[in-house]
C-alpha atoms as a PDB file:
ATOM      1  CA  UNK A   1      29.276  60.190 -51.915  1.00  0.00           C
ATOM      2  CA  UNK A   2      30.636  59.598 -48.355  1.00  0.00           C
ATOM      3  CA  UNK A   3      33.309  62.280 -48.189  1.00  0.00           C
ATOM      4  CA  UNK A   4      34.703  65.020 -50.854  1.00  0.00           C
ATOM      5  CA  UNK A   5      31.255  66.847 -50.877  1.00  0.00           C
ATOM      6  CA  UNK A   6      32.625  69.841 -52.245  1.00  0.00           C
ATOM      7  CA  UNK A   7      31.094  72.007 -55.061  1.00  0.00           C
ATOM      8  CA  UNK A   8      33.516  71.133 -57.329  1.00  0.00           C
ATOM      9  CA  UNK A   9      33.461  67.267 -56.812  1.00  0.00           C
ATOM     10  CA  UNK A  10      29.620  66.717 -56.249  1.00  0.00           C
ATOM     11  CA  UNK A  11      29.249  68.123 -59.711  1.00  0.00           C
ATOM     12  CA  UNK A  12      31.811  66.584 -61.218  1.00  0.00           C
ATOM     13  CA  UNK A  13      30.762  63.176 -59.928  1.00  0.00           C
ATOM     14  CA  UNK A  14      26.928  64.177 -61.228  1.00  0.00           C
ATOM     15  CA  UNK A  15      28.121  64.644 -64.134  1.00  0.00           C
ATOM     16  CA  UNK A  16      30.241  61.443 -64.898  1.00  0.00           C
ATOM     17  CA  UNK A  17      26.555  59.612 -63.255  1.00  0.00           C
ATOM     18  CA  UNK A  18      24.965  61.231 -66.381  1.00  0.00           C
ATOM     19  CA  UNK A  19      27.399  60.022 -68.700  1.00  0.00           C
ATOM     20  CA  UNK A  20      27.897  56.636 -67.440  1.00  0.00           C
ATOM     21  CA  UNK A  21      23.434  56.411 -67.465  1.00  0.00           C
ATOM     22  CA  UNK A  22      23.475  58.465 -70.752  1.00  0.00           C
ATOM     23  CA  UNK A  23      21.167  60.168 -69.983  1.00  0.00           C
ATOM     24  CA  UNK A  24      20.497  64.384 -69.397  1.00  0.00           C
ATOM     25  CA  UNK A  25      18.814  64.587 -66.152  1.00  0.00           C
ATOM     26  CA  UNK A  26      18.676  62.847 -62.998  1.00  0.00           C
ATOM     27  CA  UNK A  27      15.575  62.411 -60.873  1.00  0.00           C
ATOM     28  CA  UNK A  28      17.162  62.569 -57.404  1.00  0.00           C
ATOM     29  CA  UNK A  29      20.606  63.254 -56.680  1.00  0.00           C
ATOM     30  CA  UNK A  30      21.100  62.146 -52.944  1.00  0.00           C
ATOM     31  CA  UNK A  31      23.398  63.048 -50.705  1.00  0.00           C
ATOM     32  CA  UNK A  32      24.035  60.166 -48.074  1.00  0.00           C
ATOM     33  CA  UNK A  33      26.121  61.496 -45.172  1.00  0.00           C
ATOM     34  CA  UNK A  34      27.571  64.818 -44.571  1.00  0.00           C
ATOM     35  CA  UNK A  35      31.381  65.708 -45.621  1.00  0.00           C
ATOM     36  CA  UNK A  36      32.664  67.172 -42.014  1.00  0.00           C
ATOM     37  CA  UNK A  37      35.461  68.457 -44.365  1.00  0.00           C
ATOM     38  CA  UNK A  38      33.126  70.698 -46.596  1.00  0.00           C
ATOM     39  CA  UNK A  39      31.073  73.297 -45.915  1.00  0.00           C
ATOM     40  CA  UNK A  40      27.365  72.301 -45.777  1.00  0.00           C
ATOM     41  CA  UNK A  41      26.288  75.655 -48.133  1.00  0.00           C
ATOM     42  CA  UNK A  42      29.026  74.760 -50.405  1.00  0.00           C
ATOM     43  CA  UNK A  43      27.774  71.246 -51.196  1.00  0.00           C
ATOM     44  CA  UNK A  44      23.939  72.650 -51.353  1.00  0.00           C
ATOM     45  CA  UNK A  45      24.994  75.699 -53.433  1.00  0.00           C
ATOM     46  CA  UNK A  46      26.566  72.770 -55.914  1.00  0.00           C
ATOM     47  CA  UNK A  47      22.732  70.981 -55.727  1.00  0.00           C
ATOM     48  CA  UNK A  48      21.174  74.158 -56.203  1.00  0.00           C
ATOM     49  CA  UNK A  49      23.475  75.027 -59.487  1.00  0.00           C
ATOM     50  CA  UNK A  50      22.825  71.501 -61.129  1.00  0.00           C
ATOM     51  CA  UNK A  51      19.351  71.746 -60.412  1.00  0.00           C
ATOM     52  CA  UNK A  52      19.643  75.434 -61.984  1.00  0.00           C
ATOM     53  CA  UNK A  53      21.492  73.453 -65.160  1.00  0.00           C
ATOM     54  CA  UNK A  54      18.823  70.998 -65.111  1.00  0.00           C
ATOM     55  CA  UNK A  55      20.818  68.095 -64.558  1.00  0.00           C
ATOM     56  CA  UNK A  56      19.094  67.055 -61.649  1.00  0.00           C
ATOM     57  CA  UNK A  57      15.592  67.175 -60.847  1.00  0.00           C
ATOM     58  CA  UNK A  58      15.154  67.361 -56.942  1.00  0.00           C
ATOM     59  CA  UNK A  59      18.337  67.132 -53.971  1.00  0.00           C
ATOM     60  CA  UNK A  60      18.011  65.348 -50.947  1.00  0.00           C
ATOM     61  CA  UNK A  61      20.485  64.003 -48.025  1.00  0.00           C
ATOM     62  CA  UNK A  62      20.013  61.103 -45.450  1.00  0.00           C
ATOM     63  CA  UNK A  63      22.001  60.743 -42.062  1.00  0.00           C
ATOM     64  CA  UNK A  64      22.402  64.327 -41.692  1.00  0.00           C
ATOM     65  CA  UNK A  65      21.629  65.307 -38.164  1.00  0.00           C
ATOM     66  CA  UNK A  66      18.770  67.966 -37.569  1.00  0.00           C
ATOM     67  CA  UNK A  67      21.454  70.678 -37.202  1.00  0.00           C
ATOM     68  CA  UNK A  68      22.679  69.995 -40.904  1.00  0.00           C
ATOM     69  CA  UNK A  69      19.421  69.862 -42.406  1.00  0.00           C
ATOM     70  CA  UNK A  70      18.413  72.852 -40.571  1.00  0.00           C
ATOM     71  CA  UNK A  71      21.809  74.618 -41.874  1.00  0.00           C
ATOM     72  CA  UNK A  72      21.445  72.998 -45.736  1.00  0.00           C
ATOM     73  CA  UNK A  73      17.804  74.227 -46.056  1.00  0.00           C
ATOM     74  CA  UNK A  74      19.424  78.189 -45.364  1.00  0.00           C
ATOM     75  CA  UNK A  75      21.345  78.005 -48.146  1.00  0.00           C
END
């Protein structure tokens, strides 16, 4: 997901992932660059809930700088 990281659209793109695998979970749900648009702690809080829900197993993120991983991990 390059941009559009919001709550509302990472788990709404997890979910349509689930239903295109058919399956219930997924292992890793990754996060490839940061949306400067959406609030870091809104697009972790959306990780956290679907983890929560048990539609993803583990959350991760690549090509976030050390300042964004430092702010995601707060949340």
């Amino acid at each position: 997901m390059y941009k559009f990281a919001s709550k509302n659209n990472v788990i709404k793109e997890a979910e349509e992932s689930l239903r295109r695998l058919g399956t219930d979970y997924i292992d890793l749900l990754q996060i490839q660059l940061p949306d400067n648009t959406t609030p870091i702690a809104e697009t972790m809080e959306a990780l956290e809930l679907l983890i929560q829900q048990g539609k993803i197993h583990a959350a991760g993120m690549s090509n976030y700088r050390v300042a964004q991983v430092m702010e995601a991990r707060k949340t």
